[in-house]
Protein backbone atom coordinates (compact mmCIF):
# COMPACT_ATOMS: atom_id res chain seq x y z
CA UNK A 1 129.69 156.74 365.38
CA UNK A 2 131.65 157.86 368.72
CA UNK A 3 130.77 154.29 369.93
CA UNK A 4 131.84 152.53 366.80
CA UNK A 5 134.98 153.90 366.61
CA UNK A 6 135.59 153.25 370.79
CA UNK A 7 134.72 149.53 369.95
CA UNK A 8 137.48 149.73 367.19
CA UNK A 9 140.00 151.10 369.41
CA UNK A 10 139.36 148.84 372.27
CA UNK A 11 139.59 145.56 370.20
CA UNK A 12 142.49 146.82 368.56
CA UNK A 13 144.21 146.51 371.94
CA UNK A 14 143.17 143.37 372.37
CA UNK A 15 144.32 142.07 368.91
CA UNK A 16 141.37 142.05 367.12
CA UNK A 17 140.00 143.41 364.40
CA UNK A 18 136.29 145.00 363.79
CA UNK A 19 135.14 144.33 360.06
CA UNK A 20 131.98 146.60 359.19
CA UNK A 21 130.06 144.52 355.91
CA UNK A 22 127.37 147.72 355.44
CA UNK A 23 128.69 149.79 352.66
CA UNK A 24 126.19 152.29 353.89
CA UNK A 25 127.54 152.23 357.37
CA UNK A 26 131.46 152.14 356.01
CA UNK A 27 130.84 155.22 354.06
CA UNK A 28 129.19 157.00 357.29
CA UNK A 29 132.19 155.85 359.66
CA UNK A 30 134.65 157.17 356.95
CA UNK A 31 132.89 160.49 356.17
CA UNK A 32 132.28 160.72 360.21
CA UNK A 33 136.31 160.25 360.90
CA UNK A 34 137.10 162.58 358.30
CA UNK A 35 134.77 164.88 360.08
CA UNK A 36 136.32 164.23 363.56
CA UNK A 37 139.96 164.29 362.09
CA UNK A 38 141.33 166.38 364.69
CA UNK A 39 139.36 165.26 367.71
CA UNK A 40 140.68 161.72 366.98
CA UNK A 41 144.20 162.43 366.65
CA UNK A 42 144.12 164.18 370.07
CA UNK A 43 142.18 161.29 371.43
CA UNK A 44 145.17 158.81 369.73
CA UNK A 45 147.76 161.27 371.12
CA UNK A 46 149.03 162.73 367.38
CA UNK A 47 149.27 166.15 366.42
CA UNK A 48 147.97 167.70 363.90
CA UNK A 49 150.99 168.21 362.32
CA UNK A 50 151.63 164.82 362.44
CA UNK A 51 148.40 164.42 360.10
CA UNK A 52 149.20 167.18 357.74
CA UNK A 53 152.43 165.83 357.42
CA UNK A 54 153.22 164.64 353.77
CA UNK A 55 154.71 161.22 354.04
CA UNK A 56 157.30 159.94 351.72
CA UNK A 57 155.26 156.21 351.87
């Protein structure tokens, strides 16, 4: 999923978008990022404090 979500992040800077049509595969990716929560927000340069954070949104 590592891969997936590099693919993501790379087209993102390029303006695109990734759309994933496998609900078997979106529910993987989603459990996966939950998963990797903390990993990714170092990886994206957040804290985790940032993602605990209760937003007024």
């Amino acid at each position: 999923m590592h891969i997936y979500w590099r693919i993501q992040q790379d087209l993102n800077c390029l303006g695109e978008k990734i759309i994933f049509h496998d609900p078997g595969f979106i529910r993987r990716f989603r459990q996966w990022t939950r998963k990797n929560a903390a990993g990714l927000a170092v990886a994206e340069g957040f804290s985790l404090e940032d993602m605990l954070r209760t937003s007024l949104n």
